[in-house]
N, C-alpha and C. Protein backbone atom coordinates (compact mmCIF):
# COMPACT_ATOMS: atom_id res chain seq x y z
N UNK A 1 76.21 113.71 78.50
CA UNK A 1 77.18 113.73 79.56
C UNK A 1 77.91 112.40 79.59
N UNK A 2 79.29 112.48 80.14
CA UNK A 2 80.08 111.25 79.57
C UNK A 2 80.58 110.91 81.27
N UNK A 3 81.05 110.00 81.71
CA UNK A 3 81.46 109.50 83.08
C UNK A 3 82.19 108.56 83.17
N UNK A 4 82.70 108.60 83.51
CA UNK A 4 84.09 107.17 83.84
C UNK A 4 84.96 107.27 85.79
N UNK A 5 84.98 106.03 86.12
CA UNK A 5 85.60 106.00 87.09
C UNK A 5 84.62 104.44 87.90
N UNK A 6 85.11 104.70 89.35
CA UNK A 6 84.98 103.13 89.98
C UNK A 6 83.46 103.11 90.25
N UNK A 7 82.89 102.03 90.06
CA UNK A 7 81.52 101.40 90.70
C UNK A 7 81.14 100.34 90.74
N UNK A 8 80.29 99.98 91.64
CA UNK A 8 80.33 98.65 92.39
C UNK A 8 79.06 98.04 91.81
N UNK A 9 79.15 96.94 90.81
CA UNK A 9 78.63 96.12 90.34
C UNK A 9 77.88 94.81 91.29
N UNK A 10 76.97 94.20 91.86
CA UNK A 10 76.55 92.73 92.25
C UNK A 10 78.20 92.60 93.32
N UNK A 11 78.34 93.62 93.87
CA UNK A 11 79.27 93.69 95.28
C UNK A 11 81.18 93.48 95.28
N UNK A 12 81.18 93.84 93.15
CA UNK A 12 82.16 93.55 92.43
C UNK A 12 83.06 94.89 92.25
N UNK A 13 83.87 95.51 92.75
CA UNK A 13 84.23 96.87 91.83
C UNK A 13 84.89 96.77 90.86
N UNK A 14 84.49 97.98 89.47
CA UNK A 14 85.07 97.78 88.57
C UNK A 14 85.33 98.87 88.28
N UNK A 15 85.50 99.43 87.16
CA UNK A 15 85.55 100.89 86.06
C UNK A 15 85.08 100.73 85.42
N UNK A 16 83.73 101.75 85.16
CA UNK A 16 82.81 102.08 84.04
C UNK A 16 83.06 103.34 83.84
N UNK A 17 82.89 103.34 82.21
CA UNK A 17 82.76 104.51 81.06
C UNK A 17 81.50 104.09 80.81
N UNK A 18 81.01 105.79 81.13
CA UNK A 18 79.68 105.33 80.58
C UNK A 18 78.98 107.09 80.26
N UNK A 19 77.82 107.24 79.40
CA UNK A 19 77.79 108.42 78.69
C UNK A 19 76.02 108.09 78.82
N UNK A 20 75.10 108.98 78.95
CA UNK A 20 73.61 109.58 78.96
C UNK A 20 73.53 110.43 77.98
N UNK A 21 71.98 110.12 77.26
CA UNK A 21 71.54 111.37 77.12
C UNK A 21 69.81 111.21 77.18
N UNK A 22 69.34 112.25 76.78
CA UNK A 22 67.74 112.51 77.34
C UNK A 22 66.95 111.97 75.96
N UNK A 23 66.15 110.91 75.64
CA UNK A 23 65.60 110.62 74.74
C UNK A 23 64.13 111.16 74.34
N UNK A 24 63.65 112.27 73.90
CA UNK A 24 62.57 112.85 73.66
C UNK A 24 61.66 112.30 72.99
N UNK A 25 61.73 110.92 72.43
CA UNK A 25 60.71 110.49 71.98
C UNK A 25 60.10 109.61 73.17
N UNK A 26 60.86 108.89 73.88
CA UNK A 26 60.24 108.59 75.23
C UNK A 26 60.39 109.17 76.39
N UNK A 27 60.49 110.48 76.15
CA UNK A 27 60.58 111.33 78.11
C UNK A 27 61.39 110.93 78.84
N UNK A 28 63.01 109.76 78.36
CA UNK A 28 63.56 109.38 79.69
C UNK A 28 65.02 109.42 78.98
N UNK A 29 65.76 108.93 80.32
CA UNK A 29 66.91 109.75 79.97
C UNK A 29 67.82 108.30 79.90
N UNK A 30 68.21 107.95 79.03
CA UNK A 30 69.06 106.66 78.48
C UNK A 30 70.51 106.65 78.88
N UNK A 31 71.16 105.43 79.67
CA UNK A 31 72.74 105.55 79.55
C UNK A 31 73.20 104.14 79.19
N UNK A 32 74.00 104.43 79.17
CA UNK A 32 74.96 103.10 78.49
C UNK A 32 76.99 102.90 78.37
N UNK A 33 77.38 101.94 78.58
CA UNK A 33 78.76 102.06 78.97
C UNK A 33 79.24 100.67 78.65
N UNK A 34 80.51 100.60 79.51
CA UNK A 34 81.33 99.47 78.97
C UNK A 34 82.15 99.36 80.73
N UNK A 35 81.96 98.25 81.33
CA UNK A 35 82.72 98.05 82.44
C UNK A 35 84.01 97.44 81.96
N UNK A 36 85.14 97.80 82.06
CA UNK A 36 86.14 97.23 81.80
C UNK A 36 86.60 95.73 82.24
N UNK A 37 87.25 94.83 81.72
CA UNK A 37 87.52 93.36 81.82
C UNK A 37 87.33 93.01 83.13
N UNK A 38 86.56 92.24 83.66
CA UNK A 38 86.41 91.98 85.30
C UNK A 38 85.61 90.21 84.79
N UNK A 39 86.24 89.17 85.38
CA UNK A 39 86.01 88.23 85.37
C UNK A 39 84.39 87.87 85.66
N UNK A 40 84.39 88.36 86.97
CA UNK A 40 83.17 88.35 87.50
C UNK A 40 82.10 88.90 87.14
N UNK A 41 81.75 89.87 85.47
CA UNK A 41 80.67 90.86 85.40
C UNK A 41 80.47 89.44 84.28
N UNK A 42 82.09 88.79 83.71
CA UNK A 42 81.65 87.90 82.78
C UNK A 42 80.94 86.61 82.78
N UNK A 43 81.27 86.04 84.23
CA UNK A 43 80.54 84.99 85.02
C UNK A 43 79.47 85.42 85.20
N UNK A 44 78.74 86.54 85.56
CA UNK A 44 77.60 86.67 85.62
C UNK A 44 76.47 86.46 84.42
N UNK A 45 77.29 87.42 83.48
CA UNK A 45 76.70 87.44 82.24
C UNK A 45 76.59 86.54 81.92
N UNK A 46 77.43 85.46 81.43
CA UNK A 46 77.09 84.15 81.10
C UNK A 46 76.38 83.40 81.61
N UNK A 47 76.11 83.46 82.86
CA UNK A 47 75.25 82.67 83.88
C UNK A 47 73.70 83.03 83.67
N UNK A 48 73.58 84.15 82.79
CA UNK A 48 72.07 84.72 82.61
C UNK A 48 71.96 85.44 83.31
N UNK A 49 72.34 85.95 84.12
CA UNK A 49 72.04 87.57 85.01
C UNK A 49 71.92 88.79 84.18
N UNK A 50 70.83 89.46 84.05
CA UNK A 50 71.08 90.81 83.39
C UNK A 50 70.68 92.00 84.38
N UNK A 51 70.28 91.84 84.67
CA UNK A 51 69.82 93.03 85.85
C UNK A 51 70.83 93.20 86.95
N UNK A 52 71.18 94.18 86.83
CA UNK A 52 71.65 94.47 88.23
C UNK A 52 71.93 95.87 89.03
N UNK A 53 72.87 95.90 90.29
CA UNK A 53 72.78 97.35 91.15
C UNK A 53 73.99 98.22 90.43
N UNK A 54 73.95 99.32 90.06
CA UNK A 54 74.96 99.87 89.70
C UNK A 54 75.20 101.02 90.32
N UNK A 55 76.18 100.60 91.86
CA UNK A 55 76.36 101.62 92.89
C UNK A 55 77.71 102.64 92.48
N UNK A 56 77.75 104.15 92.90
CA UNK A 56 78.52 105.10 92.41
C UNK A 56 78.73 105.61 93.62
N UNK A 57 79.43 105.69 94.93
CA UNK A 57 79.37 106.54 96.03
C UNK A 57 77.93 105.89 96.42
N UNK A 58 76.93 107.20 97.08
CA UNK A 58 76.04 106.80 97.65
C UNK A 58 74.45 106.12 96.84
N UNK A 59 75.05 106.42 95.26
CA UNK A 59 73.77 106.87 94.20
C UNK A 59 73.91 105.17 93.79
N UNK A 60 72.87 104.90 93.45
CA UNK A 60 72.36 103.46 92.90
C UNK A 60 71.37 103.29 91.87
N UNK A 61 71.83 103.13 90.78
CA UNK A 61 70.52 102.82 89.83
C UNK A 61 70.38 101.75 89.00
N UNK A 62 68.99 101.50 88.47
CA UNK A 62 69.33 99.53 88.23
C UNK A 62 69.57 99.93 86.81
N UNK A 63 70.82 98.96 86.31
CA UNK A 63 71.14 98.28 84.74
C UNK A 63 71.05 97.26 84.26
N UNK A 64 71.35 96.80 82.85
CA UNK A 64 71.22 95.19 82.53
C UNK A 64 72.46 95.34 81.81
N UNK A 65 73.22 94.20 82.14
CA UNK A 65 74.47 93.81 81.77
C UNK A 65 73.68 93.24 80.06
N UNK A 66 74.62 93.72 78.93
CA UNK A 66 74.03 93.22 77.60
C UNK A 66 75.00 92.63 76.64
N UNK A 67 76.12 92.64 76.68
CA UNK A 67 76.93 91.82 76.08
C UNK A 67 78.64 91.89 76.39
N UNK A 68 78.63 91.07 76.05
CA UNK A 68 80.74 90.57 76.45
C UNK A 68 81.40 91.53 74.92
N UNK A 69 82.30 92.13 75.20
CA UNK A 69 83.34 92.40 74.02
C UNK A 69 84.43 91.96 73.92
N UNK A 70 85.41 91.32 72.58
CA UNK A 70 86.31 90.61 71.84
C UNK A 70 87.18 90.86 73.36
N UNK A 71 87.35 92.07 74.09
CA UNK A 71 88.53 92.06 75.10
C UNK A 71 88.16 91.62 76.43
N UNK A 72 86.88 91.23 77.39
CA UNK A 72 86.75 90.58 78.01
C UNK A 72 85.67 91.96 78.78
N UNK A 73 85.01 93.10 78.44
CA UNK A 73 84.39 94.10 78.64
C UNK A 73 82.82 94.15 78.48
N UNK A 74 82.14 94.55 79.86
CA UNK A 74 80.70 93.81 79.42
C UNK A 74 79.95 95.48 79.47
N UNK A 75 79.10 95.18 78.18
CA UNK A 75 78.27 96.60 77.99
C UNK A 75 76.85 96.64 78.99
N UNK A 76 76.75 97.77 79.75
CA UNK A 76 76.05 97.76 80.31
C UNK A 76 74.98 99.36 80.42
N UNK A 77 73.46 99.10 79.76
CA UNK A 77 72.42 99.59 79.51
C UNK A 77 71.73 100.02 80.72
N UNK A 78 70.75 101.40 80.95
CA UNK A 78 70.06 101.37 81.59
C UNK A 78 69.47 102.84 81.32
N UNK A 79 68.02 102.94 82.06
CA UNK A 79 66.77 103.77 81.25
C UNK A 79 66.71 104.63 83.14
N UNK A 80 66.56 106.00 82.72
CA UNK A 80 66.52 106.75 84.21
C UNK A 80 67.12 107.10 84.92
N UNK A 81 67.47 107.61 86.06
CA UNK A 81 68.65 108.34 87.29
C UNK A 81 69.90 107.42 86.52
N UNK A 82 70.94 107.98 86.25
CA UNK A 82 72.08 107.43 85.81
C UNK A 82 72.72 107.02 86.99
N UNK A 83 73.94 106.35 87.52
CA UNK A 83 74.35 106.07 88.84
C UNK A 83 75.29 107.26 89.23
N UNK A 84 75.59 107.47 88.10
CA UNK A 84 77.39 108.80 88.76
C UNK A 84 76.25 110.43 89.03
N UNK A 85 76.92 110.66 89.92
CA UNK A 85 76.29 112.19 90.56
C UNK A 85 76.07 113.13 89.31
N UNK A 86 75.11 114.05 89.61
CA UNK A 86 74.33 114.91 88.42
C UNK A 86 75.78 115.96 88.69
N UNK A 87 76.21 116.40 86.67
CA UNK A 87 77.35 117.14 86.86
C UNK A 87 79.02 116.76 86.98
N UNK A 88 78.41 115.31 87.31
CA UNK A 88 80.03 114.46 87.50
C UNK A 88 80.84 114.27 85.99
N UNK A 89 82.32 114.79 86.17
CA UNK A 89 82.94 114.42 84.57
C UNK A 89 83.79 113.78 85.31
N UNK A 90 84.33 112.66 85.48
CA UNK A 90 85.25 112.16 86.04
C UNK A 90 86.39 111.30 85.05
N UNK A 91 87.72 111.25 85.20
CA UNK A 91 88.58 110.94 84.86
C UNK A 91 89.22 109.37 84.75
């Protein structure tokens, strides 16, 4: 399942693309994305923060911010409840 649209990062909003799927060798369900250029996901990152809240509407689930890309875009990992609503394809 693939997802894109606004969510609120460490009290930051941004736009994440971000895509799941169910990993059967460990029973859990993996996602991963790319928040688009936001100064502040990059200050963090650099500062050593990897963990953080990745709020969608009312749904919240924790990620780790994992690296900066050439355009100023930080990839962001996480294992379990994805944050965007079960069923959501958003635009």
């Amino acid at each position: 399942m693939s997802w894109q649209g606004p969510a609120e990062i460490a009290g930051t909003t941004v736009r994440l693309h971000a895509s799941g799927r169910w990993e059967p060798v460990d029973g859990r369900y993996h996602w991963a994305g790319r928040i688009e250029p936001e100064p502040r996901m990059l200050r963090l990152l650099r500062s050593g923060r990897r963990d953080v809240e990745v709020r969608v509407g009312e749904r919240v689930a924790r990620g780790r911010l994992a690296e900066a890309d050439p355009w100023g875009g930080v990839r962001i990992t996480g294992v379990g409840q994805p944050p965007w609503p079960p069923g959501a394809d958003e635009d």
